[in-house]
PDB file of N, CA and C in Angstrom:
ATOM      1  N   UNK A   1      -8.911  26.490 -14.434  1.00  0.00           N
ATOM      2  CA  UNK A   1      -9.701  27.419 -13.644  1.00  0.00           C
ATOM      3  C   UNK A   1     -10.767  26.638 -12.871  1.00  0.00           C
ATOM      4  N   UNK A   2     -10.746  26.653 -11.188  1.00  0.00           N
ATOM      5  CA  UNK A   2     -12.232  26.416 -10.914  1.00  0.00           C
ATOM      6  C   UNK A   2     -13.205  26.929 -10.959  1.00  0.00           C
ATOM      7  N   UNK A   3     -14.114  26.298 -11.202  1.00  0.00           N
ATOM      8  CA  UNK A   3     -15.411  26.601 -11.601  1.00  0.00           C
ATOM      9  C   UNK A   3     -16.399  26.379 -10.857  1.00  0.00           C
ATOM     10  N   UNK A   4     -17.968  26.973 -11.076  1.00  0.00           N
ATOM     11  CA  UNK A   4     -18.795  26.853  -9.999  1.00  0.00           C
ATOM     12  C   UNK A   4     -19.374  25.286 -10.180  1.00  0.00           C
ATOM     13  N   UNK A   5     -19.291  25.106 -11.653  1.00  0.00           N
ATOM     14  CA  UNK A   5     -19.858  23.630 -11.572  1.00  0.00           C
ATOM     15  C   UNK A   5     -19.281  22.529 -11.045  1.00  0.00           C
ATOM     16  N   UNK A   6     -17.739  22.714 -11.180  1.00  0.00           N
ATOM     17  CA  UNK A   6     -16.637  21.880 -10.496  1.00  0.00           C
ATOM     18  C   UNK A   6     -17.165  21.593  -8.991  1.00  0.00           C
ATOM     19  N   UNK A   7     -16.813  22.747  -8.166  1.00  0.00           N
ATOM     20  CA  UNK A   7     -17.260  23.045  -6.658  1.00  0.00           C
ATOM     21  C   UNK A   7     -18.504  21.962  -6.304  1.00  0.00           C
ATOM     22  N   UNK A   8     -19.534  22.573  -7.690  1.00  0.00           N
ATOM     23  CA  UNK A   8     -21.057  21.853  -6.660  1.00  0.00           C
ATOM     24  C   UNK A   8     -21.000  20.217  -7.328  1.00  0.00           C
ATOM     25  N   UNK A   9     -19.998  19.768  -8.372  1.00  0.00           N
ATOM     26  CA  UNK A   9     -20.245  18.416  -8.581  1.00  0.00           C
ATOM     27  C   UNK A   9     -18.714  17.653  -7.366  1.00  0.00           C
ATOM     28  N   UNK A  10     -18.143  18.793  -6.771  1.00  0.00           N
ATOM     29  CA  UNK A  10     -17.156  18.155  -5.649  1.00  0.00           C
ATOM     30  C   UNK A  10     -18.272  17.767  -4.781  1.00  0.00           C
ATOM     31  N   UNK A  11     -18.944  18.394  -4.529  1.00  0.00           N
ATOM     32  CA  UNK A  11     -19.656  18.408  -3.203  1.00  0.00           C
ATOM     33  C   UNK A  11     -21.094  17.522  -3.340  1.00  0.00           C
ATOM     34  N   UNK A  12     -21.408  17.205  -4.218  1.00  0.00           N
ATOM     35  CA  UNK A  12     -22.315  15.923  -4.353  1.00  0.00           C
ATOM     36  C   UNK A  12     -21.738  15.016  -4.771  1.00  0.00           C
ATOM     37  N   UNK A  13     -20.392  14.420  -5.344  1.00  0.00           N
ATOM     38  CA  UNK A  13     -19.773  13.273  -5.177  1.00  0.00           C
ATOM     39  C   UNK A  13     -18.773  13.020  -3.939  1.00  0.00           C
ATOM     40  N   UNK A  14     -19.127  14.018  -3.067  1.00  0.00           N
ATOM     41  CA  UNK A  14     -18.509  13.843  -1.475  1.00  0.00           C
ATOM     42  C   UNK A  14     -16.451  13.840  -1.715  1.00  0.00           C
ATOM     43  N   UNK A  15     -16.147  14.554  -2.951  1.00  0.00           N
ATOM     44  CA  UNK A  15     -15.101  14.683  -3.364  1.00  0.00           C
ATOM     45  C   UNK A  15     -14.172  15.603  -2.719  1.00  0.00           C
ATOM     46  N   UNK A  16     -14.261  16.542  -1.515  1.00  0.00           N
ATOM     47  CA  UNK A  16     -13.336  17.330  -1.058  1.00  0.00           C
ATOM     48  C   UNK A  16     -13.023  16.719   0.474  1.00  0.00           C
ATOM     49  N   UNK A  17     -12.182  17.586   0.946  1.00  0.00           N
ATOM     50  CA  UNK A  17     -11.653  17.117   2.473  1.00  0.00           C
ATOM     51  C   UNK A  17     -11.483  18.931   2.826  1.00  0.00           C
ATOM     52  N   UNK A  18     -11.135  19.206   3.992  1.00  0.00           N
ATOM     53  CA  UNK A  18     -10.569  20.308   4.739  1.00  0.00           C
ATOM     54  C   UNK A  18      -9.396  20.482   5.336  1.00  0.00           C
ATOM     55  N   UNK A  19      -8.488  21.650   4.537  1.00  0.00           N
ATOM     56  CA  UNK A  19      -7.736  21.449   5.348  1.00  0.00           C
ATOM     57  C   UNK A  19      -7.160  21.484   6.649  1.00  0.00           C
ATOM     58  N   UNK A  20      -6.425  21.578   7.381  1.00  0.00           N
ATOM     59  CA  UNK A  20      -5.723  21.403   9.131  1.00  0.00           C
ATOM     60  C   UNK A  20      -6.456  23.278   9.120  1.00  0.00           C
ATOM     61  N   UNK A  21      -5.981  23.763   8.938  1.00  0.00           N
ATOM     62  CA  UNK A  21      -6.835  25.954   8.930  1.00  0.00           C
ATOM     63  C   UNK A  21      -7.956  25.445   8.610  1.00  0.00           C
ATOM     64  N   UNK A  22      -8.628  25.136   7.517  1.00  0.00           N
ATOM     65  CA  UNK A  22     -10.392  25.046   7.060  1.00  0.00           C
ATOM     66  C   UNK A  22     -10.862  24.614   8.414  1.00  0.00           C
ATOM     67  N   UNK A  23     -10.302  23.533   8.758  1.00  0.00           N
ATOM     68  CA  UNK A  23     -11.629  22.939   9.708  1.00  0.00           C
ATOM     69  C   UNK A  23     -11.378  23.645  11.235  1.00  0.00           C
ATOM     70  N   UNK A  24     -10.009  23.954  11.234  1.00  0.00           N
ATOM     71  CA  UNK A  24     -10.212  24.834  12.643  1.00  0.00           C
ATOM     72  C   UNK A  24     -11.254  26.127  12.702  1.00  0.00           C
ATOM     73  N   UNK A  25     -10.847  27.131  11.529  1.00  0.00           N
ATOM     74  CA  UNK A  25     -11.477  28.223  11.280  1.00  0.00           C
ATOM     75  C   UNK A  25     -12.909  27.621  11.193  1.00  0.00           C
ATOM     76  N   UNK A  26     -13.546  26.714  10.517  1.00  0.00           N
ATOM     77  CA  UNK A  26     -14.437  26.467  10.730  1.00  0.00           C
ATOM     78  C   UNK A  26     -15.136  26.517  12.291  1.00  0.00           C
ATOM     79  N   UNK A  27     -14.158  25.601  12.750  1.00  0.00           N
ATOM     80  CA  UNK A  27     -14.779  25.599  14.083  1.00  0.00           C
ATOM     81  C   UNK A  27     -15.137  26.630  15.063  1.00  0.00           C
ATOM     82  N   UNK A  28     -13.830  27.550  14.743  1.00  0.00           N
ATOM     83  CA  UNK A  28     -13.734  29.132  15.495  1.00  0.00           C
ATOM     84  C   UNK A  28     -14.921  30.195  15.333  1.00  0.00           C
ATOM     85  N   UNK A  29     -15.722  29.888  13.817  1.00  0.00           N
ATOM     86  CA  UNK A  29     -16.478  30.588  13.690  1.00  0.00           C
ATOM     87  C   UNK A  29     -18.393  30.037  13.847  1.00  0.00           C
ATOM     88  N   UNK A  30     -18.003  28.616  14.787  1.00  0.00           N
ATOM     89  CA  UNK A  30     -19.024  27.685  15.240  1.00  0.00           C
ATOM     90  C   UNK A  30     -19.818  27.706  13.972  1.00  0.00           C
ATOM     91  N   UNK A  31     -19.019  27.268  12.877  1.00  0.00           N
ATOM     92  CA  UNK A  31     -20.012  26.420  11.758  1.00  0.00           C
ATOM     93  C   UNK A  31     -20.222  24.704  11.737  1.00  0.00           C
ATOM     94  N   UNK A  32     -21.223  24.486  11.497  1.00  0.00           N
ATOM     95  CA  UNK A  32     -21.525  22.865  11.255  1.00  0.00           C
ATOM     96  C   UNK A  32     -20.530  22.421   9.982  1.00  0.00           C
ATOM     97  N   UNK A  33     -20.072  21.068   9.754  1.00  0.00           N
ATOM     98  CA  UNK A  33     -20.045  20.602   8.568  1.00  0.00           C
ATOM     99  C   UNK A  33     -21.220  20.812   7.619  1.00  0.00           C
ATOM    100  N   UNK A  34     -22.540  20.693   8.401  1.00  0.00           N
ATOM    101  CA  UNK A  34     -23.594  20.540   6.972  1.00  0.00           C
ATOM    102  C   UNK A  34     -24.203  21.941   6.862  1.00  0.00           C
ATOM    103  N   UNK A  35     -23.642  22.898   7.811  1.00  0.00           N
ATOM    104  CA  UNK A  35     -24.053  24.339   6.750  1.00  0.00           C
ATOM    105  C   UNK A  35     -23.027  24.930   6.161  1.00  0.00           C
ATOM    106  N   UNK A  36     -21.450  24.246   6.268  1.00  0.00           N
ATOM    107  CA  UNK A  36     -20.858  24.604   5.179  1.00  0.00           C
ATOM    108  C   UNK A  36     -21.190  23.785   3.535  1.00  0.00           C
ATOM    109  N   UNK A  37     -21.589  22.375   3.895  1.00  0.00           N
ATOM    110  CA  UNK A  37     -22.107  22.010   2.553  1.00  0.00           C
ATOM    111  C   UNK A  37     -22.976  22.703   2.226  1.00  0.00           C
ATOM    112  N   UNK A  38     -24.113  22.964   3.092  1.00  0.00           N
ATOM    113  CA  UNK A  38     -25.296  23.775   2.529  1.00  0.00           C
ATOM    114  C   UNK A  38     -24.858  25.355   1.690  1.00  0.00           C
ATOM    115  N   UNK A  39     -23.474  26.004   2.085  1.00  0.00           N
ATOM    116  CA  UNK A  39     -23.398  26.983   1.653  1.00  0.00           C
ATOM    117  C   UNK A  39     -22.848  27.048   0.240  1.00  0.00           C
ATOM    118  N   UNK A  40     -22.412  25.728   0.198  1.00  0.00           N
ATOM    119  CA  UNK A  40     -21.108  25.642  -0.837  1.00  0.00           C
ATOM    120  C   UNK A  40     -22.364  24.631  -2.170  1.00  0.00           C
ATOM    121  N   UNK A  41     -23.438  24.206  -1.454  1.00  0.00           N
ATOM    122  CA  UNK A  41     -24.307  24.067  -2.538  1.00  0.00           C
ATOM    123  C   UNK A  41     -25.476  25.138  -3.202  1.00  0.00           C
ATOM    124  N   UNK A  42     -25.482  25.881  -2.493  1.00  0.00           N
ATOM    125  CA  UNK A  42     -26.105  27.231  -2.889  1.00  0.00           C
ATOM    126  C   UNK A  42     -25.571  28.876  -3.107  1.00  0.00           C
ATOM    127  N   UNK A  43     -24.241  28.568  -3.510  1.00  0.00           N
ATOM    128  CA  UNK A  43     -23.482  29.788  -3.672  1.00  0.00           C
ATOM    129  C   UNK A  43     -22.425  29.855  -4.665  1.00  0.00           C
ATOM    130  N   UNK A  44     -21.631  31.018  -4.994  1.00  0.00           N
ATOM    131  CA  UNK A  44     -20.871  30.930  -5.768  1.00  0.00           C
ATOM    132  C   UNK A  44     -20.017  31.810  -5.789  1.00  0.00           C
ATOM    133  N   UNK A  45     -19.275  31.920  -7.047  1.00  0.00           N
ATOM    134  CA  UNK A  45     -17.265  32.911  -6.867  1.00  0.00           C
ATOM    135  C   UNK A  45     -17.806  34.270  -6.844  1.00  0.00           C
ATOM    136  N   UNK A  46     -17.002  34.210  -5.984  1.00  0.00           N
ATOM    137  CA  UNK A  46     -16.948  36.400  -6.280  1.00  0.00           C
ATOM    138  C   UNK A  46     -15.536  36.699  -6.336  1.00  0.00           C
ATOM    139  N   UNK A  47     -14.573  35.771  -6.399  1.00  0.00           N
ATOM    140  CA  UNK A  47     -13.080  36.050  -6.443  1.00  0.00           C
ATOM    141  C   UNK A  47     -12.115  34.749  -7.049  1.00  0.00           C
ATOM    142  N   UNK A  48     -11.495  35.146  -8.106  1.00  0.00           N
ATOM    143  CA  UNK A  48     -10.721  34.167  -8.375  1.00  0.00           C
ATOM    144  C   UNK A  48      -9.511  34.051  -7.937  1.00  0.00           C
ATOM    145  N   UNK A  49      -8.436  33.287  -7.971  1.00  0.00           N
ATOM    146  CA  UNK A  49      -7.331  33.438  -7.361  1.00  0.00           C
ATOM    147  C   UNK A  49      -6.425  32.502  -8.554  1.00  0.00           C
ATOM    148  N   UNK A  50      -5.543  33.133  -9.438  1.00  0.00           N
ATOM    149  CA  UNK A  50      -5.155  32.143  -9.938  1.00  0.00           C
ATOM    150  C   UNK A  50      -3.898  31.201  -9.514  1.00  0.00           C
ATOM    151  N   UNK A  51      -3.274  31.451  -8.463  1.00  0.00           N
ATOM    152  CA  UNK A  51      -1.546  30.723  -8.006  1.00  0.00           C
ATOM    153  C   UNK A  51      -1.319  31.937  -6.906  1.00  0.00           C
ATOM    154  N   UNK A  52      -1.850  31.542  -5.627  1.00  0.00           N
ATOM    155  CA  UNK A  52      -1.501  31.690  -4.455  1.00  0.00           C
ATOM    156  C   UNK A  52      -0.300  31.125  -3.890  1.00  0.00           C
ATOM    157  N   UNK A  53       0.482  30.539  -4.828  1.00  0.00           N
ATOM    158  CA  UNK A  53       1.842  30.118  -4.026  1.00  0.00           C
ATOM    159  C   UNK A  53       1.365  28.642  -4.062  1.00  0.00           C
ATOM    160  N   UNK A  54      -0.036  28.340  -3.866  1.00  0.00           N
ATOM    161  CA  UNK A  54       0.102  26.494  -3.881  1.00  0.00           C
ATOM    162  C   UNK A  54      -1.285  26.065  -4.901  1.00  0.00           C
ATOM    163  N   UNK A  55      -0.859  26.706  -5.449  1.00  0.00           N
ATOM    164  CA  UNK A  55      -2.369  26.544  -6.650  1.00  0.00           C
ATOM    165  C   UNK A  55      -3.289  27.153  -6.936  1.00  0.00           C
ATOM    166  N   UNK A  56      -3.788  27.667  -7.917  1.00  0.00           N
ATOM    167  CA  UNK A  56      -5.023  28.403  -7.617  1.00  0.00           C
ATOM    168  C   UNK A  56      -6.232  27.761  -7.002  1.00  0.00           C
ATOM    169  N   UNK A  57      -7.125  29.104  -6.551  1.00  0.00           N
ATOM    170  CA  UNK A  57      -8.276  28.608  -5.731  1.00  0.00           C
ATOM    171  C   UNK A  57      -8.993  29.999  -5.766  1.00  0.00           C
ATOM    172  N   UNK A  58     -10.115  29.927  -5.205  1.00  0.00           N
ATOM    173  CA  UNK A  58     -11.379  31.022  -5.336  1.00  0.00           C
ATOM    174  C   UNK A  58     -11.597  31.090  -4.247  1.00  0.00           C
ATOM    175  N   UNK A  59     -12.736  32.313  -4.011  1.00  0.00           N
ATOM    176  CA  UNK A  59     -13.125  32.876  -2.916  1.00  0.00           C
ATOM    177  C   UNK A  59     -14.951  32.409  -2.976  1.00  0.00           C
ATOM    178  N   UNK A  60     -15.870  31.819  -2.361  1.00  0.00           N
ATOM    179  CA  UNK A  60     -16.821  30.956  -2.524  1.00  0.00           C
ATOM    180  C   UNK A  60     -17.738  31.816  -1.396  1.00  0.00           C
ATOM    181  N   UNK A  61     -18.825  32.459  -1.927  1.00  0.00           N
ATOM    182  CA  UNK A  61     -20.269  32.894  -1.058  1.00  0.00           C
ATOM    183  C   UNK A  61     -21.099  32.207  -1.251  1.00  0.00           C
ATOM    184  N   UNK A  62     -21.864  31.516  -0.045  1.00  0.00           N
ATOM    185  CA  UNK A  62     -22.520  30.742  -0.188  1.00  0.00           C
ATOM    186  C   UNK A  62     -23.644  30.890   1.372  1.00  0.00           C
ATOM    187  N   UNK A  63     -24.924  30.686   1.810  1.00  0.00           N
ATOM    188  CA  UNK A  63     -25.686  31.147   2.342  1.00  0.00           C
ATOM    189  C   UNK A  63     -26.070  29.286   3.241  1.00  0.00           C
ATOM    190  N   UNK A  64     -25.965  29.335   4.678  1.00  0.00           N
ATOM    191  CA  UNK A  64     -26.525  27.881   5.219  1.00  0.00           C
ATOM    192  C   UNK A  64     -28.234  28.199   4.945  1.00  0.00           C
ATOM    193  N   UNK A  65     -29.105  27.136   5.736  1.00  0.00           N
ATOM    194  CA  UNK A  65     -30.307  27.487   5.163  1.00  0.00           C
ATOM    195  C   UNK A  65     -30.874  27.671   6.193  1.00  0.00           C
ATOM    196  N   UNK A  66     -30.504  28.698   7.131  1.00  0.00           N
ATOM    197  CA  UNK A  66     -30.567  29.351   8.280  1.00  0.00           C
ATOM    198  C   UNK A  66     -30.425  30.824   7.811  1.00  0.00           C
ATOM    199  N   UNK A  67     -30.132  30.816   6.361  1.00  0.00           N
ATOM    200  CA  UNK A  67     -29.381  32.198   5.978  1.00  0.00           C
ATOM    201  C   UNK A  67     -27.933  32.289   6.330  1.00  0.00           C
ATOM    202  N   UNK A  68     -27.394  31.971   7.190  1.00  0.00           N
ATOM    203  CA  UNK A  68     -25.889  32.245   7.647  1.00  0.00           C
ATOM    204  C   UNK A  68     -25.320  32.724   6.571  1.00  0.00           C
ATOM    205  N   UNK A  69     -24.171  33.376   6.045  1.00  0.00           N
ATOM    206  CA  UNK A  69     -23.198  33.596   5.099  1.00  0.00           C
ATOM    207  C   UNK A  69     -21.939  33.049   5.836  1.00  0.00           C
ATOM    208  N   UNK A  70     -21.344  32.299   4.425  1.00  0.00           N
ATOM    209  CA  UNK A  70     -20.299  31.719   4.239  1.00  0.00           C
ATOM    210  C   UNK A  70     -19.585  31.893   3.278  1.00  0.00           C
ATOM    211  N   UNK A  71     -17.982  32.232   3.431  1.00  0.00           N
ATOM    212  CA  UNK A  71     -17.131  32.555   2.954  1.00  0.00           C
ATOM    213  C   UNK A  71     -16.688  30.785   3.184  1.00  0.00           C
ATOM    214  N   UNK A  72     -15.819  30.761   1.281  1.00  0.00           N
ATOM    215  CA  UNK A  72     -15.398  29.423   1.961  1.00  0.00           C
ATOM    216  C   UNK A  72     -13.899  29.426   0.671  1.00  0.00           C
ATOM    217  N   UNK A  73     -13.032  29.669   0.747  1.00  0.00           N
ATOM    218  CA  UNK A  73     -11.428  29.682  -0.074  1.00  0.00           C
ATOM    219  C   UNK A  73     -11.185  27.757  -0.173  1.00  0.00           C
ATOM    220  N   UNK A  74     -11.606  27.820  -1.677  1.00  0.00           N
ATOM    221  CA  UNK A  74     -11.789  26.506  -2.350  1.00  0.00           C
ATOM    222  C   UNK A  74     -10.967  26.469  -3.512  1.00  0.00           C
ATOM    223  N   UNK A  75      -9.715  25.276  -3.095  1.00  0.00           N
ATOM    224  CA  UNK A  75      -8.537  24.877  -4.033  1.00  0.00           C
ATOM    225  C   UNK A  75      -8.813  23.385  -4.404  1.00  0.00           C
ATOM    226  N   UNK A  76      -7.448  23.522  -5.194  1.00  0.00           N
ATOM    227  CA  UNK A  76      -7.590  21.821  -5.890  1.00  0.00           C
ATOM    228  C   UNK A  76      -6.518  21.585  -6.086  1.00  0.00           C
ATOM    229  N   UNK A  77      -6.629  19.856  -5.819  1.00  0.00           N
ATOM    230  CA  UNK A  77      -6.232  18.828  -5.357  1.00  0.00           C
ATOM    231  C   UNK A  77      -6.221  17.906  -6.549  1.00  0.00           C
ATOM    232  N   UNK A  78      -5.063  17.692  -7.090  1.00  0.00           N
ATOM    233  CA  UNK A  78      -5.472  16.839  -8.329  1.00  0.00           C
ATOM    234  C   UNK A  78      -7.272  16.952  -8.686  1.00  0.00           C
ATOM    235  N   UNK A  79      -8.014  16.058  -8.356  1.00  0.00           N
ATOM    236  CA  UNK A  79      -9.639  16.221  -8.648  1.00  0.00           C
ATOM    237  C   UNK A  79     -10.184  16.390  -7.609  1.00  0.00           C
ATOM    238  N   UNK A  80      -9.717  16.748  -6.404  1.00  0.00           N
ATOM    239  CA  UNK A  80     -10.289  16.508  -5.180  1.00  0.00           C
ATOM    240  C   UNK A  80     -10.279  17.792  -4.999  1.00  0.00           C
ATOM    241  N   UNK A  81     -11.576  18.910  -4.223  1.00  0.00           N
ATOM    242  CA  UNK A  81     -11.641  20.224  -3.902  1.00  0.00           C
ATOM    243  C   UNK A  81     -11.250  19.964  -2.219  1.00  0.00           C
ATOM    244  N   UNK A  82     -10.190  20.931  -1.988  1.00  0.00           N
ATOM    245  CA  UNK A  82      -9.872  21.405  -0.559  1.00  0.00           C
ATOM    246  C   UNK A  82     -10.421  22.535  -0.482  1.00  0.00           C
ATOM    247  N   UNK A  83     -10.819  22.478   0.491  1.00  0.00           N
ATOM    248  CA  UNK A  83     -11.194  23.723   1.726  1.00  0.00           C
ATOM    249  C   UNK A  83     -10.233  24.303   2.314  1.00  0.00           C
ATOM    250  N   UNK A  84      -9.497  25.652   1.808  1.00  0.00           N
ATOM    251  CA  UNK A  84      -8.783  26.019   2.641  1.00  0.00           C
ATOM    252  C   UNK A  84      -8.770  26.620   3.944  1.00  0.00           C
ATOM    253  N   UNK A  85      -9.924  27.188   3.398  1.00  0.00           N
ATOM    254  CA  UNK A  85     -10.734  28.274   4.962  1.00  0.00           C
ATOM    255  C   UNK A  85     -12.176  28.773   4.699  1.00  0.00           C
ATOM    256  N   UNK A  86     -12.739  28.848   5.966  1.00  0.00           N
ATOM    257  CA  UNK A  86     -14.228  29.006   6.396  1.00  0.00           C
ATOM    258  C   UNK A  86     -13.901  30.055   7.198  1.00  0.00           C
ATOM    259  N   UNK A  87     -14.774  30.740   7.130  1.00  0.00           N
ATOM    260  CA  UNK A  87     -15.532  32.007   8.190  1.00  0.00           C
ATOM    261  C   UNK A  87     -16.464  32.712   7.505  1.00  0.00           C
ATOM    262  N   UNK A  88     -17.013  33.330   8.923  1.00  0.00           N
ATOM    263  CA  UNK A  88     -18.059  34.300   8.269  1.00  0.00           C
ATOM    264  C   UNK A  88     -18.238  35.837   8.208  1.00  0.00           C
ATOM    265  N   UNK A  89     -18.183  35.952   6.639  1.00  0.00           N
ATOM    266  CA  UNK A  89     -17.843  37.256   6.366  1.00  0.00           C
ATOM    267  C   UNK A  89     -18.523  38.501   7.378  1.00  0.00           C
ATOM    268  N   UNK A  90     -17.597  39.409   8.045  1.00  0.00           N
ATOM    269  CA  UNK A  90     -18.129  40.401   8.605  1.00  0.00           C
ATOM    270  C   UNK A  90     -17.397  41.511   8.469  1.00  0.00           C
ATOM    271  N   UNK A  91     -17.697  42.840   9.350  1.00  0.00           N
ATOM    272  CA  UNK A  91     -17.276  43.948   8.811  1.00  0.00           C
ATOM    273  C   UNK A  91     -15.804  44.380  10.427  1.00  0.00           C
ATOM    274  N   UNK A  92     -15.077  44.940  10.016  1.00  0.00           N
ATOM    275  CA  UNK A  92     -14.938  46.030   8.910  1.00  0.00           C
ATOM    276  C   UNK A  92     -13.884  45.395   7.191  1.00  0.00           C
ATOM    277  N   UNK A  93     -13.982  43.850   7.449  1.00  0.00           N
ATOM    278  CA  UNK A  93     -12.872  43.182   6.377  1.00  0.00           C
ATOM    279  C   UNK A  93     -14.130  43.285   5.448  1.00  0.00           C
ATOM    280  N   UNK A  94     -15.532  43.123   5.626  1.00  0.00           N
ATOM    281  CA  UNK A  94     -16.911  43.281   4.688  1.00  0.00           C
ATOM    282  C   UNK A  94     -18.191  44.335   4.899  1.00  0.00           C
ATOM    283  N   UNK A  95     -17.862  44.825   3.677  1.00  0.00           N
ATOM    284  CA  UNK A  95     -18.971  45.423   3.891  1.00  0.00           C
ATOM    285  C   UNK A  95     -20.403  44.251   4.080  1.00  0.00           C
ATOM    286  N   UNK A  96     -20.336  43.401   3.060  1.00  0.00           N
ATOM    287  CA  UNK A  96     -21.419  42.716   3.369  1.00  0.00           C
ATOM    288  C   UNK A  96     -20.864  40.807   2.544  1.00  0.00           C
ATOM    289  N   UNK A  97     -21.716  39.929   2.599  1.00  0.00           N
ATOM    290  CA  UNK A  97     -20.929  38.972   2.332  1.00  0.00           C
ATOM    291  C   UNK A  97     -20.236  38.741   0.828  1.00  0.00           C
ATOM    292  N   UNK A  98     -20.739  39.771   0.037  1.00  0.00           N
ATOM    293  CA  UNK A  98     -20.206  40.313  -1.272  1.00  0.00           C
ATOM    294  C   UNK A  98     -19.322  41.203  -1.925  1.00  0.00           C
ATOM    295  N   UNK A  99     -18.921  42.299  -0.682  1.00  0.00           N
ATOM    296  CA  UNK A  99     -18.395  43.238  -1.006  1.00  0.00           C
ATOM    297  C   UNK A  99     -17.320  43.404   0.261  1.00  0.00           C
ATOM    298  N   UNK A 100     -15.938  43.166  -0.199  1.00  0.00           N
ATOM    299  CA  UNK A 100     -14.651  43.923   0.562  1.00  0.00           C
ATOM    300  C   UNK A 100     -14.687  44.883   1.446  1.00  0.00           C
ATOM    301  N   UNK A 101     -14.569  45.425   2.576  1.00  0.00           N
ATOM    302  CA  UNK A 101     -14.303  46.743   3.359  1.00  0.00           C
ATOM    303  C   UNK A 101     -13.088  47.358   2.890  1.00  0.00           C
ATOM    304  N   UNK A 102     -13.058  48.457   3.458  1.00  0.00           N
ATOM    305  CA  UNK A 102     -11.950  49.234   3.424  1.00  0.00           C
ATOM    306  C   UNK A 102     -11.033  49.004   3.983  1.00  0.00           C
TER     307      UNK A 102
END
């Protein structure tokens, strides 16, 4: 199972990469690299995922320090955390960066 401690000791031993979707979506939704670290060091699961077809991975809220909200779908890699995808949670897929829409 990942874990939140896993996530934040990926991300201070500079242990993950993004994948080919993470970093586009990233880009689409004009996030920095360092306010997705910032989000992914100050946030945590609100969704687990156990075997999506290529491993399990979680669903990751996490806040830049701008406030921004960040959604960030975080798998694994032998020990290495991938990024599957970035964006930022909005409505009508969220009610808010915690809670699902209808």
């Amino acid at each position: 199972m990942i874990t939140e401690e896993w996530i934040k000791r990926c991300v201070q031993q500079q242990q993950y990469r993004y994948s080919r979707h993470g970093d586009k979506e990233r880009q689409n939704d004009g996030l920095s690299l360092a306010e997705v670290e910032e989000a992914l060091v100050s946030g945590r699961i609100i969704e687990q995922y156990p075997d999506t077809g290529r491993g399990e991975s979680c669903l990751w809220v996490g806040f830049s320090n701008h406030g921004k909200p960040v959604h960030i779908v975080c798998g694994r890699m032998s020990e290495w955390m991938v990024i599957v995808t970035v964006y930022i949670p909005l409505p009508p897929k969220f009610k808010n960066p915690y809670e699902r829409g209808r």
